[in-house]
N, C-alpha and C. Protein backbone atom coordinates (compact mmCIF):
# COMPACT_ATOMS: atom_id res chain seq x y z
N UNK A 1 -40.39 93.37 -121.19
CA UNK A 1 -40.26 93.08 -122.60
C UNK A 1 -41.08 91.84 -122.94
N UNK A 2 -41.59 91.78 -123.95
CA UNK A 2 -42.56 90.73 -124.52
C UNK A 2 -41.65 89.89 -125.85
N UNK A 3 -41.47 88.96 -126.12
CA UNK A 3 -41.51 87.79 -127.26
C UNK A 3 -41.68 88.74 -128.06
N UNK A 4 -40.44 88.76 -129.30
CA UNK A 4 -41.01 89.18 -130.51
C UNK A 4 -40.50 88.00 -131.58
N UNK A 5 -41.57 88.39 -132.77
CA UNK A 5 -40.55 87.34 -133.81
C UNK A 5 -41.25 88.36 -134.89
N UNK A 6 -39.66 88.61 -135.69
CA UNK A 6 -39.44 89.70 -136.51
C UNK A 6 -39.10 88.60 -137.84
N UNK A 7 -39.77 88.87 -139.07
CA UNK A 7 -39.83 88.14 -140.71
C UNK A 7 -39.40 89.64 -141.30
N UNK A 8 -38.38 89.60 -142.15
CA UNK A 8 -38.27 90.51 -142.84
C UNK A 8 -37.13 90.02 -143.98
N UNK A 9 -37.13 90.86 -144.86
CA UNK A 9 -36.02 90.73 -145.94
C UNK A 9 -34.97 90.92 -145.32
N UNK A 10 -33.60 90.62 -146.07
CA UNK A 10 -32.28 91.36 -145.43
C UNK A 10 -32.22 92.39 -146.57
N UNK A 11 -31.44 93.15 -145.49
CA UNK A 11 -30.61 93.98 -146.35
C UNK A 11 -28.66 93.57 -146.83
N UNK A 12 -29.03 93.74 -147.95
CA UNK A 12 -27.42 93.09 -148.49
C UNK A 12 -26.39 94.25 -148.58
N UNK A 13 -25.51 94.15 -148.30
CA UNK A 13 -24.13 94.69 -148.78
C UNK A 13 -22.73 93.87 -149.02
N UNK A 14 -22.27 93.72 -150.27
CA UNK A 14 -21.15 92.75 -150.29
C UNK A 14 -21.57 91.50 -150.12
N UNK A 15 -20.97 90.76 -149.18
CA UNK A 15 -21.30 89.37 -148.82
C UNK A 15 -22.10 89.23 -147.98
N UNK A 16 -21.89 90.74 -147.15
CA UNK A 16 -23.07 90.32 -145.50
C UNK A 16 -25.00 90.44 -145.59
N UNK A 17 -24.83 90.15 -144.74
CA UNK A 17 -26.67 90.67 -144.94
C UNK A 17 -27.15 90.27 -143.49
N UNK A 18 -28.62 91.35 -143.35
CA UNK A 18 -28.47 91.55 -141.66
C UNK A 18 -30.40 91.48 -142.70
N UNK A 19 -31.52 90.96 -141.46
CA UNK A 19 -32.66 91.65 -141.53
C UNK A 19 -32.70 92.98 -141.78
N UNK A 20 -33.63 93.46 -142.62
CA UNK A 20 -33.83 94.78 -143.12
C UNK A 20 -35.03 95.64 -141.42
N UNK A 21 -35.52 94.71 -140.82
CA UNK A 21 -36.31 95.53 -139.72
C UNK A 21 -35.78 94.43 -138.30
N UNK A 22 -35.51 95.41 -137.50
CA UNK A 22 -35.67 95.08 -135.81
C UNK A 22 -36.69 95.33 -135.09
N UNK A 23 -37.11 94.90 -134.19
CA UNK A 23 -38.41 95.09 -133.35
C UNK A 23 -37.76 94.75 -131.60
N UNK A 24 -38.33 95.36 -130.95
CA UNK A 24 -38.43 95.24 -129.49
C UNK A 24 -39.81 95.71 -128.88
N UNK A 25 -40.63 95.22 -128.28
CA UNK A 25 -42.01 95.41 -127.84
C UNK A 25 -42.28 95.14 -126.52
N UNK A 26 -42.51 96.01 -125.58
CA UNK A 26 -42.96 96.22 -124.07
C UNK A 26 -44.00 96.84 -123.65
N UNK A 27 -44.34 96.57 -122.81
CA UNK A 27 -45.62 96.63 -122.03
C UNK A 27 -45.96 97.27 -120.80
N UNK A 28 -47.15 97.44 -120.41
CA UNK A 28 -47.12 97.70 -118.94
C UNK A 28 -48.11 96.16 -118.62
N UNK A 29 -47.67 96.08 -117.03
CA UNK A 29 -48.36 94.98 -116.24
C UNK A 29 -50.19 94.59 -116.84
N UNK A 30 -50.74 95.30 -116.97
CA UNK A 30 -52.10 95.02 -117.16
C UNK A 30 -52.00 94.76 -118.73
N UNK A 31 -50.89 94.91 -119.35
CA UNK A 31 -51.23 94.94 -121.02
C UNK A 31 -52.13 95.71 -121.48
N UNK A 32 -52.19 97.13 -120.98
CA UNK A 32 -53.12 98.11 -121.59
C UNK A 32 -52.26 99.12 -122.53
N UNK A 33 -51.03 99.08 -122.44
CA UNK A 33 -49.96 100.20 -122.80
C UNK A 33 -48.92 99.21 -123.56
N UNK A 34 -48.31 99.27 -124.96
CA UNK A 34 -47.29 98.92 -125.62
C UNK A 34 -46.93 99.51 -125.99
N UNK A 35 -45.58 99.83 -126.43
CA UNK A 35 -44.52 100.61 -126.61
C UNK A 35 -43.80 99.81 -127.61
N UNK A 36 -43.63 100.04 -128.77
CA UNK A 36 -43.19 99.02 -130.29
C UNK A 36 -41.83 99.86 -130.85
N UNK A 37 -40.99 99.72 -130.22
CA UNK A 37 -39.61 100.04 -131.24
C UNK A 37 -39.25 99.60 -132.31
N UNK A 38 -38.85 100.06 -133.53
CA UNK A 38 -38.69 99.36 -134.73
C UNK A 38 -37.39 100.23 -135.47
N UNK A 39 -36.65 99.51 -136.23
CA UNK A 39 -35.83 100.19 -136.96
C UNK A 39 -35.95 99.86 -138.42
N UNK A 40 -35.91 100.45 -139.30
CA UNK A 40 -35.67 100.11 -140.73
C UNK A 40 -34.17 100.67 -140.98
N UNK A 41 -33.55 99.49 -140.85
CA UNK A 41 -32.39 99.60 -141.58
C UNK A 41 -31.95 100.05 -142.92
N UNK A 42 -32.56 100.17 -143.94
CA UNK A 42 -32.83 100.73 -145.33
C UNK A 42 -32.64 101.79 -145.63
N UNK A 43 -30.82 101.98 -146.24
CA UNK A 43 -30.97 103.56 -146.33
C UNK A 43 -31.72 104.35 -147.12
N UNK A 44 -32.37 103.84 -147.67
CA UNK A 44 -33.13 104.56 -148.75
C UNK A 44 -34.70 104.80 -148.96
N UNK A 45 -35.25 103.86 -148.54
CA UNK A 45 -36.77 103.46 -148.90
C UNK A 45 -37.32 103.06 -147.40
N UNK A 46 -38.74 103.33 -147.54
CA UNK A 46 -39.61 103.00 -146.53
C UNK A 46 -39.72 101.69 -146.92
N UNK A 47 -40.05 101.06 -145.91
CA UNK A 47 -40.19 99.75 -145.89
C UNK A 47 -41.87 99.15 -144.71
N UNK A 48 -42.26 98.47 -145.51
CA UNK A 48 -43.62 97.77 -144.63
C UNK A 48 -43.56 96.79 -143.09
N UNK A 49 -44.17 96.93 -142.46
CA UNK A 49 -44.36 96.54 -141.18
C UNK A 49 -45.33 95.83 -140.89
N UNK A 50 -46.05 94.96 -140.54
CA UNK A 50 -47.21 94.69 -139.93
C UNK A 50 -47.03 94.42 -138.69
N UNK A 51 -47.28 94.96 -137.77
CA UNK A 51 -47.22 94.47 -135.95
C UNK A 51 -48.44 93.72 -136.19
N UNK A 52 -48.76 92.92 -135.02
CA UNK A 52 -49.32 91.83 -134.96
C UNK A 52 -50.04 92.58 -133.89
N UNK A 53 -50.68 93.01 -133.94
CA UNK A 53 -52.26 93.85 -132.87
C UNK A 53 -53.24 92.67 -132.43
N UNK A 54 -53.59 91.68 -133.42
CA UNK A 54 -54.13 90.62 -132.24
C UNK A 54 -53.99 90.00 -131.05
N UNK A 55 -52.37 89.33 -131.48
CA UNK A 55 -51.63 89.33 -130.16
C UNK A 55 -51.61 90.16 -128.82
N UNK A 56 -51.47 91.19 -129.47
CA UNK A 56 -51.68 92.63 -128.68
C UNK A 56 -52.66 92.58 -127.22
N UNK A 57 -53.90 91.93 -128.57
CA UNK A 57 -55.62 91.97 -128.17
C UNK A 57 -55.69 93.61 -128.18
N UNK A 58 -55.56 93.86 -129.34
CA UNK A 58 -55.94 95.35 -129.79
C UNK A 58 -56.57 95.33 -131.46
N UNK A 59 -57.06 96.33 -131.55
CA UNK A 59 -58.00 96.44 -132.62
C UNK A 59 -57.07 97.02 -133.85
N UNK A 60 -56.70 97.05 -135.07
CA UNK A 60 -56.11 97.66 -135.46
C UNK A 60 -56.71 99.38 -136.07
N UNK A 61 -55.42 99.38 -135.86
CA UNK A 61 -56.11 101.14 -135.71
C UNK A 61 -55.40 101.48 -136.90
N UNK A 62 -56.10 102.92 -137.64
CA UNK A 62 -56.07 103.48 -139.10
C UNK A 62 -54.66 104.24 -139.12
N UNK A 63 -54.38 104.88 -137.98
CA UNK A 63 -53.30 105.81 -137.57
C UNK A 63 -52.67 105.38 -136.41
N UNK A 64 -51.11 105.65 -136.22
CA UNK A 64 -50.33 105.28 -135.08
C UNK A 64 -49.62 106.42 -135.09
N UNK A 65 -49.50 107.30 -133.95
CA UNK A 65 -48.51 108.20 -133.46
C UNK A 65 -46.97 107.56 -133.38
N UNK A 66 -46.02 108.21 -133.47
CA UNK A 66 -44.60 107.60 -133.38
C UNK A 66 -43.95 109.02 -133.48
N UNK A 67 -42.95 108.28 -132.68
CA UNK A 67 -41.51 109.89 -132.64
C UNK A 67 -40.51 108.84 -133.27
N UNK A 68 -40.41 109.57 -134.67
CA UNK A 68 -39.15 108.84 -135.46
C UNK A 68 -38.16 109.64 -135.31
N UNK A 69 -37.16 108.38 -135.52
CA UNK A 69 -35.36 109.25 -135.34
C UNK A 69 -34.84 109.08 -136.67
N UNK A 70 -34.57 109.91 -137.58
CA UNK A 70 -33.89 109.86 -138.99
C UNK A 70 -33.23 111.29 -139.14
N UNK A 71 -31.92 110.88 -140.19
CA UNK A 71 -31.71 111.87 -140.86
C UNK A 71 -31.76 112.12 -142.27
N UNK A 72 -31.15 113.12 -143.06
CA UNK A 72 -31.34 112.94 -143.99
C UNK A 72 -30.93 112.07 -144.97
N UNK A 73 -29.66 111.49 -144.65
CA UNK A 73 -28.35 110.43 -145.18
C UNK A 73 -28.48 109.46 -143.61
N UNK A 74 -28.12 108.16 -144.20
CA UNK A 74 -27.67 107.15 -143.28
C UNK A 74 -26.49 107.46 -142.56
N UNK A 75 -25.81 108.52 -142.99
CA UNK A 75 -24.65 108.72 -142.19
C UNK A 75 -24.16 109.99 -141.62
N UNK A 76 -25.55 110.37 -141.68
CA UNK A 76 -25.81 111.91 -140.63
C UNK A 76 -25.46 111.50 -139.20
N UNK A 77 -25.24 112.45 -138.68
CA UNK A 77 -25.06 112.49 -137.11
C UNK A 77 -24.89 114.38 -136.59
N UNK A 78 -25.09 113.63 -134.96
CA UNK A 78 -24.98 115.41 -134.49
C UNK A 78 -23.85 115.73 -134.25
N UNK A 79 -23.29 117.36 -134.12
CA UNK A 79 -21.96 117.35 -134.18
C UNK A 79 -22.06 119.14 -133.45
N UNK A 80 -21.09 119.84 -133.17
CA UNK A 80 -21.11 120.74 -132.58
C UNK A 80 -21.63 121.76 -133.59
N UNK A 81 -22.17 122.79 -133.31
CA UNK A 81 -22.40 123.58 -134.91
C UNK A 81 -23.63 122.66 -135.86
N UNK A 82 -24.05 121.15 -135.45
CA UNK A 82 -24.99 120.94 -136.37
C UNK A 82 -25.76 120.03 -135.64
N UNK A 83 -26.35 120.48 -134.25
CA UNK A 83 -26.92 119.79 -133.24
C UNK A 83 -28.26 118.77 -133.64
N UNK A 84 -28.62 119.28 -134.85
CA UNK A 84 -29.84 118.89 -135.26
C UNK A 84 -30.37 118.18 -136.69
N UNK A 85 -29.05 117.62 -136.68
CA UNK A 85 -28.80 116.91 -137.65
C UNK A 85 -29.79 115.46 -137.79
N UNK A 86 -29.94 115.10 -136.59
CA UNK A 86 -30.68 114.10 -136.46
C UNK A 86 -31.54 113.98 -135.21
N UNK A 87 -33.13 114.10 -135.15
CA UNK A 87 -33.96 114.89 -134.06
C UNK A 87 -35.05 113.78 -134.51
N UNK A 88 -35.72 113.59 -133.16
CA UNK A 88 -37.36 113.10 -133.21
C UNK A 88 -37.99 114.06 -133.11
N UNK A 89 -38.88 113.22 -134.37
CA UNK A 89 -39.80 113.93 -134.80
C UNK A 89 -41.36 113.11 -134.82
N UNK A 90 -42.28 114.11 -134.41
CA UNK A 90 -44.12 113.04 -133.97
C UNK A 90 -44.14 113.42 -135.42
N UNK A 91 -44.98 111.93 -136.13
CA UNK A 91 -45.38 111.68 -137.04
C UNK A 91 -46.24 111.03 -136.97
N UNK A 92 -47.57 111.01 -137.61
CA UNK A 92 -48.57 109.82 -137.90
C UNK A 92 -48.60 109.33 -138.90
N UNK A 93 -48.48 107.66 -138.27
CA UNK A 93 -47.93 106.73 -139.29
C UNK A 93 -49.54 106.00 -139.80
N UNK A 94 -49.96 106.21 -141.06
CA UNK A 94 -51.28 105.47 -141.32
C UNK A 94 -51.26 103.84 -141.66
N UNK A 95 -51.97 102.81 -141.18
CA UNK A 95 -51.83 101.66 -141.45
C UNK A 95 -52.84 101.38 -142.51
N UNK A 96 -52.92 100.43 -143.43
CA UNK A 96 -53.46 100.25 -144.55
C UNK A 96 -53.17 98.65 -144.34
N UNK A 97 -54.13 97.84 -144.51
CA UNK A 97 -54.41 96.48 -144.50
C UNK A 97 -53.82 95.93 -143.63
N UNK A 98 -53.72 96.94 -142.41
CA UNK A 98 -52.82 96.39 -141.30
C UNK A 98 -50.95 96.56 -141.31
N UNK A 99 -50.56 97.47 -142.23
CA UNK A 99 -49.55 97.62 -142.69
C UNK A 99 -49.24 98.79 -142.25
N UNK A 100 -48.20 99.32 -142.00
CA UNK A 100 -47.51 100.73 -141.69
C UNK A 100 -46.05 100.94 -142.38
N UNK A 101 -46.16 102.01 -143.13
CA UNK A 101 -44.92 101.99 -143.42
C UNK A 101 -43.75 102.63 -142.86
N UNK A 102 -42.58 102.11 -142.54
CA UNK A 102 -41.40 102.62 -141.97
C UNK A 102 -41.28 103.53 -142.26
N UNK A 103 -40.61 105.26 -142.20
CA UNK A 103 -39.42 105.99 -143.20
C UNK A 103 -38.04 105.43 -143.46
N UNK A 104 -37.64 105.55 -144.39
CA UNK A 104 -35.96 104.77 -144.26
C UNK A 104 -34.81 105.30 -143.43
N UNK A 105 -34.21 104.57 -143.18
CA UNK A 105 -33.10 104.23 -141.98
C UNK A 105 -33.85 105.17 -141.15
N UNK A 106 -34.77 104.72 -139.93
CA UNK A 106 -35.39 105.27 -139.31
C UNK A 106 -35.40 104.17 -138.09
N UNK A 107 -35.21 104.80 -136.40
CA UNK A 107 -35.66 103.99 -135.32
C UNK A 107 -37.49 105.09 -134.94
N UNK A 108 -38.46 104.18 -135.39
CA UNK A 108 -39.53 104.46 -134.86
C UNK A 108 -40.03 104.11 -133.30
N UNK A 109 -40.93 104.71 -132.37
CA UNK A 109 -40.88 104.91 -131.44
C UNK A 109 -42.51 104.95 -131.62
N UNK A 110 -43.83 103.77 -131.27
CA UNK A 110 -45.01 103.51 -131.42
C UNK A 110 -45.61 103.31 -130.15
N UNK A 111 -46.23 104.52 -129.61
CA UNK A 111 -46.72 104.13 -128.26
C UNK A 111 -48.72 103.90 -128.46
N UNK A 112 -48.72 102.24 -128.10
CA UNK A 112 -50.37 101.73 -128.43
C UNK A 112 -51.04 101.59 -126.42
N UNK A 113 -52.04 102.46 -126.75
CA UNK A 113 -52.95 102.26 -125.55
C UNK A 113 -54.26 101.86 -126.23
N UNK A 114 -54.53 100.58 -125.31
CA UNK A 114 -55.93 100.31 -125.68
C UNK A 114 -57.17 100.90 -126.04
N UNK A 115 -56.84 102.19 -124.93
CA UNK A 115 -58.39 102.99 -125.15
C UNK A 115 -58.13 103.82 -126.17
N UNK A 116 -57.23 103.91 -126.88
CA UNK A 116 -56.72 105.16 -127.76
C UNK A 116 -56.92 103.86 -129.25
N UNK A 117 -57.19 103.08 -129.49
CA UNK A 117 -57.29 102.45 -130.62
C UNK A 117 -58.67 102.29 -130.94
N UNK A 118 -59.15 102.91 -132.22
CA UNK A 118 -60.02 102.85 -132.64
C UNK A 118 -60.03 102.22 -134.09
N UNK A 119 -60.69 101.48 -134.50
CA UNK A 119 -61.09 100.45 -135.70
C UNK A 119 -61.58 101.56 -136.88
């Protein structure tokens, strides 16, 4: 696992409020392979991202593959009879000024290889 530092809005309910995005980011030994978990907490709306690809020492790239986990409601789940209530799914996520946008209440799943990033 690598250092992350995650800036984001919260999300409010009532009195509480939590960051609106989580991040966890790992690697392989040579730093050729990252693996970027992210959640948007937001039941409703996509929400913006910027990973930090310099850090990386990667180029930013136009498109990112990801297997997102969402359902249709924040409070879907699987259940006997409705196994598929909530499934990953490959999506390409397009970045725009270095930006990607989340889907809402979504754990995204961003796998970056060096040689696979193109400018």
């Amino acid at each position: 696992m690598l250092p992350v530092e995650v800036s984001s809005e919260n999300l409010v309910r009532d009195s509480l409020s939590t960051p609106i995005i989580d991040a966890i980011l790992t690697c392989n030994d040579s730093k050729t392979r990252f693996v970027l978990a992210v959640i948007n907490k937001s039941p409703d709306r996509a929400v913006a991202f910027r990973p930090d690809f310099v850090s990386m020492k990667l180029a930013v790239p136009e498109k990112v593959s990801a297997l997102v986990l969402s359902g249709r409601t924040p409070d879907d789940y699987n259940d006997i009879g409705a196994e598929e209530r909530v499934c990953p799914v490959k999506m390409c996520l397009d970045i725009k000024n270095g930006v990607v946008f989340l889907p809402a209440h979504s754990l995204s799943v961003i796998i970056l290889n060096s040689q696979d990033i193109k400018k």
